[in-house]
N, C-alpha and C. Protein backbone atom coordinates (compact mmCIF):
# COMPACT_ATOMS: atom_id res chain seq x y z
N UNK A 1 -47.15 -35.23 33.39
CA UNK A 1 -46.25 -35.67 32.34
C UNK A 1 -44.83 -35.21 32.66
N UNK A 2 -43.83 -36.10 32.59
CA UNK A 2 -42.89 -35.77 32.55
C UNK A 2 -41.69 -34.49 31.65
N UNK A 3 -40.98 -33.89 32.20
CA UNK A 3 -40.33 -33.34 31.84
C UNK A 3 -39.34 -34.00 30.92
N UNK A 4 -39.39 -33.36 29.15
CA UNK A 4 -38.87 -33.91 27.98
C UNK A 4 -37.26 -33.61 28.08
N UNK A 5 -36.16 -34.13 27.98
CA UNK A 5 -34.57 -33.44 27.89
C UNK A 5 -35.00 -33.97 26.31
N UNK A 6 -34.20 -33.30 25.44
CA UNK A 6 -33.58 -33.00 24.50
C UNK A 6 -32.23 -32.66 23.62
N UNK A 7 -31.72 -33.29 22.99
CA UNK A 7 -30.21 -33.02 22.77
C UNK A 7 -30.23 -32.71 21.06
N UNK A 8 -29.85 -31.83 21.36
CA UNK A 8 -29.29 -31.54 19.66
C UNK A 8 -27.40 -32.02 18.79
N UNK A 9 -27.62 -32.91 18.14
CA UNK A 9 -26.36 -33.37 17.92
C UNK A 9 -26.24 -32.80 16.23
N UNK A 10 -25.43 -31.71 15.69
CA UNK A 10 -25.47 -31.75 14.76
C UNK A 10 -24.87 -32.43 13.91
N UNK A 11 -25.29 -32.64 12.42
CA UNK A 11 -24.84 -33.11 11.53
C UNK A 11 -23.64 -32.83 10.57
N UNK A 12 -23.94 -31.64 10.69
CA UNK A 12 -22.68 -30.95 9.84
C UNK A 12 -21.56 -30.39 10.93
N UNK A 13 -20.29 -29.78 10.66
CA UNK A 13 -19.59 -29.62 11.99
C UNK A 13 -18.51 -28.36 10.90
N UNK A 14 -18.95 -27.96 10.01
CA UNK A 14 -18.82 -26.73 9.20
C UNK A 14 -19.11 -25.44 9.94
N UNK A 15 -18.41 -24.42 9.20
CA UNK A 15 -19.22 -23.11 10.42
C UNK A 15 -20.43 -22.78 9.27
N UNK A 16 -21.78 -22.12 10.40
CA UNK A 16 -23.01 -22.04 9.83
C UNK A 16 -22.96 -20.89 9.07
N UNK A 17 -22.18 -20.12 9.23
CA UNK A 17 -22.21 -18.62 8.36
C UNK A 17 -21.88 -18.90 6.99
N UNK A 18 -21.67 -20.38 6.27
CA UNK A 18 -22.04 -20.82 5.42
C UNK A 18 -22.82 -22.04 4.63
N UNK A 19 -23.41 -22.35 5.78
CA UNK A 19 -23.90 -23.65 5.55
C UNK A 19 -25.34 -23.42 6.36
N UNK A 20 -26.41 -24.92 5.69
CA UNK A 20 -27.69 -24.73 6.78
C UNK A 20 -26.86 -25.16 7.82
N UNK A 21 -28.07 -25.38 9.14
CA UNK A 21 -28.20 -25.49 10.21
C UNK A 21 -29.03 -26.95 10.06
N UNK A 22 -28.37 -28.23 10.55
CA UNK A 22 -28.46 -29.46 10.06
C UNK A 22 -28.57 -30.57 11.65
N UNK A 23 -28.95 -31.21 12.20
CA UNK A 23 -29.06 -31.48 13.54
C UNK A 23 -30.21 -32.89 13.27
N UNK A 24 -29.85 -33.88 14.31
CA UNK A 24 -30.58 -34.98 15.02
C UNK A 24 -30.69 -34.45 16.40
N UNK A 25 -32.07 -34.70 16.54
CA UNK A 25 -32.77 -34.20 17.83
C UNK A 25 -32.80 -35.56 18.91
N UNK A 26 -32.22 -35.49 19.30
CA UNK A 26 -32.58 -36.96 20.60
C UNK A 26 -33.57 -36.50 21.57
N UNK A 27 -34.51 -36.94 21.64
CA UNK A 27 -35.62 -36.71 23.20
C UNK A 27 -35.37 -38.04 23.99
N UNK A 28 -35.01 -37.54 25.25
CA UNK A 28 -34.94 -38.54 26.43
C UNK A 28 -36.20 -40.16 26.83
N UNK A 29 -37.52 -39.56 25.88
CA UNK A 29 -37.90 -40.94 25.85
C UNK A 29 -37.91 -41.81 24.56
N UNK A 30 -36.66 -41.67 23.91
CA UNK A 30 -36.44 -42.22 22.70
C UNK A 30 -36.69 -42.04 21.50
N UNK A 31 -37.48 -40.88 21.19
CA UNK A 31 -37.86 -40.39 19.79
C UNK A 31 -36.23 -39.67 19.41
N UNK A 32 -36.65 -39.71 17.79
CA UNK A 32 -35.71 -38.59 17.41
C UNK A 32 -36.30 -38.07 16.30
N UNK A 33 -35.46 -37.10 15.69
CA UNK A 33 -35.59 -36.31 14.29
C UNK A 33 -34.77 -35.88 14.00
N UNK A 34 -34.70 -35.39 12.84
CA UNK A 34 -33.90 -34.27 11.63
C UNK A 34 -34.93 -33.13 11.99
N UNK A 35 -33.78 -32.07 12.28
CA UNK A 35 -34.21 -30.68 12.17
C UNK A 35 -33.26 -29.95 11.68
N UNK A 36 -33.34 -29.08 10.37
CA UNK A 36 -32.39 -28.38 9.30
C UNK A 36 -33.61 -26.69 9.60
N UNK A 37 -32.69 -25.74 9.49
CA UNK A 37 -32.67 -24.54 9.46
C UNK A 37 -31.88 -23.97 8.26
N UNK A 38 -32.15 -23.52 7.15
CA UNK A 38 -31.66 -23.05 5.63
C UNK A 38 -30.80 -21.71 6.26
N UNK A 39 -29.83 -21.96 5.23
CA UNK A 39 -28.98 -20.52 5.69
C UNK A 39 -29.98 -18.91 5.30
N UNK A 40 -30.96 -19.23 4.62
CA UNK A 40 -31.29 -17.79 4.28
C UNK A 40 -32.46 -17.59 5.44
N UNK A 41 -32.51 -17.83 6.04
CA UNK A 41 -33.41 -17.05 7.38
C UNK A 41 -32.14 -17.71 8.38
N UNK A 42 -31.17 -18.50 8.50
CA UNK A 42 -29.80 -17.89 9.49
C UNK A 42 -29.44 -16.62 9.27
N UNK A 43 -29.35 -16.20 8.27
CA UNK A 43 -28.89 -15.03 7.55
C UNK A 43 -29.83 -13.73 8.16
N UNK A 44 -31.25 -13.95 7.75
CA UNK A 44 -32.07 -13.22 8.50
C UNK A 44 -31.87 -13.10 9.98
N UNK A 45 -32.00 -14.18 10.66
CA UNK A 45 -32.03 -14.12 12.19
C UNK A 45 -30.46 -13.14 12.72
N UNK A 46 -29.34 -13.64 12.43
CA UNK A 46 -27.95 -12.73 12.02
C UNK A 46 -28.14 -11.81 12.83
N UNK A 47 -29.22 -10.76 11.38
CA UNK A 47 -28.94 -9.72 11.35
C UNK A 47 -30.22 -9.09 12.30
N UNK A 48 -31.16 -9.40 12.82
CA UNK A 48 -32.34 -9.23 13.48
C UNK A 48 -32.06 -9.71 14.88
N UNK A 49 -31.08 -10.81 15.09
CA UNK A 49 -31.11 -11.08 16.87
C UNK A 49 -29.44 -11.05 17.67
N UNK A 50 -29.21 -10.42 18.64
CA UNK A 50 -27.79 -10.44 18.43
C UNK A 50 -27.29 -11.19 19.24
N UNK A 51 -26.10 -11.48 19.17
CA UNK A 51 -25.83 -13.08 20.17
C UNK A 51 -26.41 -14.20 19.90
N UNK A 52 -26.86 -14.29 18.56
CA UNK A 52 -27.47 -15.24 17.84
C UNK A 52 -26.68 -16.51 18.50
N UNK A 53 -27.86 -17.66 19.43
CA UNK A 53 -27.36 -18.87 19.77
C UNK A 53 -28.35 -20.06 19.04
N UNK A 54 -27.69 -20.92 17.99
CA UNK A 54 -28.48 -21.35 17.07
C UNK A 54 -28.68 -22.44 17.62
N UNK A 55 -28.18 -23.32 18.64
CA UNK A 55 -28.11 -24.48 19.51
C UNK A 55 -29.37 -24.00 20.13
N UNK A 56 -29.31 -22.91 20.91
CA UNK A 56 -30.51 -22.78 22.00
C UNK A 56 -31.54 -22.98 21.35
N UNK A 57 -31.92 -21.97 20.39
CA UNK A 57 -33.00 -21.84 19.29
C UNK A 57 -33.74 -23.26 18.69
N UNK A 58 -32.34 -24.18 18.59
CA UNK A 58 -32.96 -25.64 18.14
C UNK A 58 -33.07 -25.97 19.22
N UNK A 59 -32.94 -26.20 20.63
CA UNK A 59 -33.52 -26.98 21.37
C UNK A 59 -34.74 -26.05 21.76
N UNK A 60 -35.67 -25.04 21.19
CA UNK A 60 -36.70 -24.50 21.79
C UNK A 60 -37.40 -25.24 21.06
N UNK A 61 -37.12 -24.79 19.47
CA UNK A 61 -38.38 -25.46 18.33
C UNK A 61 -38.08 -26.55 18.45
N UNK A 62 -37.25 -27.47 18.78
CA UNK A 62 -37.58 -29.08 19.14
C UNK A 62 -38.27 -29.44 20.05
N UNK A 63 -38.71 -28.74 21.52
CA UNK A 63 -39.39 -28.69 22.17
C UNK A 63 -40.81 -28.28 21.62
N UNK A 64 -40.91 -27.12 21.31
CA UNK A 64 -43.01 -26.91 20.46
C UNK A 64 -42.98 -27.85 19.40
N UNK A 65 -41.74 -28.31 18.62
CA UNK A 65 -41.87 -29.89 17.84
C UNK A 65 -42.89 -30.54 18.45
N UNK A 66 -42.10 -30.90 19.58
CA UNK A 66 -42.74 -32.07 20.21
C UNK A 66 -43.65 -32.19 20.79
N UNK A 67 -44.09 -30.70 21.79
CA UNK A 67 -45.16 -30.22 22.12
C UNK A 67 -46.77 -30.37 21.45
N UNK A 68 -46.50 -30.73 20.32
CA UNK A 68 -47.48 -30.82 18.77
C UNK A 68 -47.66 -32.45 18.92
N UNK A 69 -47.26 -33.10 19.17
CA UNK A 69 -47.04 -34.41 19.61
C UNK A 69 -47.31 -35.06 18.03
N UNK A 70 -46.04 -34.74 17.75
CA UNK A 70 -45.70 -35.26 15.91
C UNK A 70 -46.07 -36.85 15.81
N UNK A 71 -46.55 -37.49 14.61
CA UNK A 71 -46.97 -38.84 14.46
C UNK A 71 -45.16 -39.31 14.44
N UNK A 72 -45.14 -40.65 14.38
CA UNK A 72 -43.99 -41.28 13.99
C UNK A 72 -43.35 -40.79 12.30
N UNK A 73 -44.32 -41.13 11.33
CA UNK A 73 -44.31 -40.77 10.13
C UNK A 73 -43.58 -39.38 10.09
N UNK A 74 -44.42 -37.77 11.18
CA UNK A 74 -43.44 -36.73 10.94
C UNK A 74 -42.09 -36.68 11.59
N UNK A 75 -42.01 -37.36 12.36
CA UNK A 75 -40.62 -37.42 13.33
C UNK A 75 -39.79 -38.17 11.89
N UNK A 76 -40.43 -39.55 11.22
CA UNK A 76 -39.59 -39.80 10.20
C UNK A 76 -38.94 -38.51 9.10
N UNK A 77 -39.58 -38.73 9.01
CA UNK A 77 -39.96 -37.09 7.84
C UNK A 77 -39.13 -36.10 8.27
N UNK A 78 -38.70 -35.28 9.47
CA UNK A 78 -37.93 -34.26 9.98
C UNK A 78 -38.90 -33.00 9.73
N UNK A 79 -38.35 -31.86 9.92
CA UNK A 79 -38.89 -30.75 9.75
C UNK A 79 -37.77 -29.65 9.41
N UNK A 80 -38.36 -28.75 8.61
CA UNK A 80 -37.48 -27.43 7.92
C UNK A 80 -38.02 -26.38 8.65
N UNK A 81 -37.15 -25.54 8.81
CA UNK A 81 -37.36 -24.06 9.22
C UNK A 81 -36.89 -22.83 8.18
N UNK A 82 -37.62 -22.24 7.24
CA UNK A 82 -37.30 -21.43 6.02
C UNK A 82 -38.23 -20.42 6.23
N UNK A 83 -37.66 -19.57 5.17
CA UNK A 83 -37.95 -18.00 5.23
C UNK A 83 -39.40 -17.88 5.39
N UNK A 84 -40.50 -19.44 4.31
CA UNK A 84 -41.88 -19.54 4.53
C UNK A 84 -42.40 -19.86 5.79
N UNK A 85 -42.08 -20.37 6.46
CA UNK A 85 -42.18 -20.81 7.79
C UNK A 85 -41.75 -19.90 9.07
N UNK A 86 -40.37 -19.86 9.09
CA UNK A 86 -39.69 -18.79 10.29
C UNK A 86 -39.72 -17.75 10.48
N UNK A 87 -40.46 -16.58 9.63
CA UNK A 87 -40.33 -15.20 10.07
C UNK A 87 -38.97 -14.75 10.25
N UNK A 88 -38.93 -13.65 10.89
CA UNK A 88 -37.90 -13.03 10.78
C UNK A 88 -37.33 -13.42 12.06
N UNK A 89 -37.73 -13.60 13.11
CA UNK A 89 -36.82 -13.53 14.26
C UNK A 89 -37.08 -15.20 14.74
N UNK A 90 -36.13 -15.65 15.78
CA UNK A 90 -36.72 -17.24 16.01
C UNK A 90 -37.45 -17.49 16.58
N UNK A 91 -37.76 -16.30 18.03
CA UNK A 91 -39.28 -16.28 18.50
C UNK A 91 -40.76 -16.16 17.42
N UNK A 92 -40.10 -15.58 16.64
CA UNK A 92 -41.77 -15.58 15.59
C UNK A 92 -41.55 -16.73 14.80
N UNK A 93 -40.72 -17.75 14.56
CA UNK A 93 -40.62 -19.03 13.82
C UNK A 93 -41.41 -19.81 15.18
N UNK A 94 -41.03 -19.92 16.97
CA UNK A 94 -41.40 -20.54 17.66
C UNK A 94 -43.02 -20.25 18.09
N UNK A 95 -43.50 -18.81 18.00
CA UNK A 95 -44.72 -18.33 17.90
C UNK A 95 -45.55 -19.05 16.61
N UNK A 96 -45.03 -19.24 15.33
CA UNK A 96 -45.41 -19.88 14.23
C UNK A 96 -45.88 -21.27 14.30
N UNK A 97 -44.70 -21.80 15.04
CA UNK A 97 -45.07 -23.24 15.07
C UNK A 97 -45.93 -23.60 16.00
N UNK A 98 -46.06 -22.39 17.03
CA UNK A 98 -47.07 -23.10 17.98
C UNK A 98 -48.90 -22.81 17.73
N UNK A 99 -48.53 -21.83 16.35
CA UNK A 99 -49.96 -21.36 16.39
C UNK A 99 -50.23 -22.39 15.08
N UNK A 100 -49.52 -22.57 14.12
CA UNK A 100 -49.80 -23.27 12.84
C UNK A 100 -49.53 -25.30 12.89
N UNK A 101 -48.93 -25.68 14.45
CA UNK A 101 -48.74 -27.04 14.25
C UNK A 101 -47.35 -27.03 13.04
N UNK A 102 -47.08 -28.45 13.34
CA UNK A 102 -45.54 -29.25 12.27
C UNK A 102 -45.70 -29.38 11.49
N UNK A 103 -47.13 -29.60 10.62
CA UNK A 103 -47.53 -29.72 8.95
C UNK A 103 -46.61 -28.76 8.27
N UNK A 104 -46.41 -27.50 8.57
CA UNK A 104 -45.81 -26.15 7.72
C UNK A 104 -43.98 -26.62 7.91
N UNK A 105 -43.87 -27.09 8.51
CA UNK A 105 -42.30 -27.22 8.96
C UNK A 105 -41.93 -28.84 8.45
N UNK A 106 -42.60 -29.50 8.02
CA UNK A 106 -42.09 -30.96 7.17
C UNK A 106 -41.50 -30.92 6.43
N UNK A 107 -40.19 -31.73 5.91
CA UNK A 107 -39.21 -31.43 5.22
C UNK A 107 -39.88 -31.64 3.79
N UNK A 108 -40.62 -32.57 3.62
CA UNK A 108 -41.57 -32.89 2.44
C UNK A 108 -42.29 -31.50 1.75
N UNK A 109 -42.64 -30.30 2.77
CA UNK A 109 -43.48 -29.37 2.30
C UNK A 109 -42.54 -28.22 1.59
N UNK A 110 -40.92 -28.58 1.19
CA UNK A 110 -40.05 -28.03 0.97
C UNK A 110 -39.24 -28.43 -0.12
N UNK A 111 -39.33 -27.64 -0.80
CA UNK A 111 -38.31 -27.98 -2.34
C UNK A 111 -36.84 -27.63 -1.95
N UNK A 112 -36.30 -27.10 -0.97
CA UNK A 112 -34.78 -26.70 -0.75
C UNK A 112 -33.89 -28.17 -1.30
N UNK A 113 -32.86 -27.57 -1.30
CA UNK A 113 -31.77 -28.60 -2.12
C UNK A 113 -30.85 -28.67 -1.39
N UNK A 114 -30.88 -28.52 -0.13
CA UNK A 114 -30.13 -28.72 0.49
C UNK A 114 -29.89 -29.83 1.48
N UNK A 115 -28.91 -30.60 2.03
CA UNK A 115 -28.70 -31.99 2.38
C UNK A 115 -29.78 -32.12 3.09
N UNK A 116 -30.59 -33.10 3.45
CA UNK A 116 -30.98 -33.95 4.71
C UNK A 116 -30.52 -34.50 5.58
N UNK A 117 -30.64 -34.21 6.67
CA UNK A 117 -29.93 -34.82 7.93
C UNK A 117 -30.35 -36.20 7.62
N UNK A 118 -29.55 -37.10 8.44
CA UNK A 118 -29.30 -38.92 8.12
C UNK A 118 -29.54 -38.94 9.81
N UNK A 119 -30.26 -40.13 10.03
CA UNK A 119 -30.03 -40.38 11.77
C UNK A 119 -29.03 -41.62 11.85
C-alpha cells in the first residue's frame, strides 16, 4: 500500500492560545476531513509538552485517522479531539485513537459549541 501524504489546511488563521484548533485534512488520494482540537486540552497539552507543534500533532492523528480506515459517512462527519478523548499529552490522544478506533473522536459524539470546520 502506498504511502498516504497529508496536508493540514487550517480553518481558522486566529492565534490558537485562544481559539480551538480547526483544520481540513487533505489525503493525497482524495479523501478529506474536518479535524478540530478544543482549546481546553490545547491548554492541557501547553502546559504538559514543550515546543508544543500543533500542525505536527494534526498531521499524526490524521494519519491513525486514517489508519482506522474511516467510512465515508465518518470522514463526512469530521472528528474532535477533547479532554474525553485526548488525555493529557498528544501521544496519549494518538495511543487513544489507535487503541479505541474514530467512533470516540466523531464530531457527533460531542456537545462542544464550538465552530465546525466547513470543507
Amino acid at each position: 500500500m502506498a504511502q498516504l501524504e497529508v496536508q493540514i489546511q487550517r480553518n481558522d488563521s486566529t492565534e490558537l492560545d485562544d481559539h480551538d484548533f480547526l483544520a481540513v485534512v487533505r489525503v493525497s488520494d482524495g479523501r478529506q476531513f474536518n479535524l478540530g482540537i478544543v482549546k481546553s486540552i490545547l491548554d492541557v497539552w501547553r502546559e504538559q509538552v514543550e515546543n508544543l507543534d500543533i500542525d505536527q500533532v494534526a498531521e499524526r492523528l490524521a494519519k491513525d485517522i486514517l489508519d482506522q480506515e474511516p467510512s465515508t459517512e465518518n470522514l463526512t462527519e469530521g472528528f474532535w479531539v477533547t479532554l474525553d478523548n485526548g488525555y493529557a499529552t498528544p501521544v496519549a490522544a494518538e495511543q487513544n485513537l489507535r487503541n479505541s478506533g474514530v467512533l470516540p473522536f466523531l464530531a457527533s459524539h460531542h456537545d462542544h459549541p464550538a465552530r465546525r470546520p466547513t470543507s
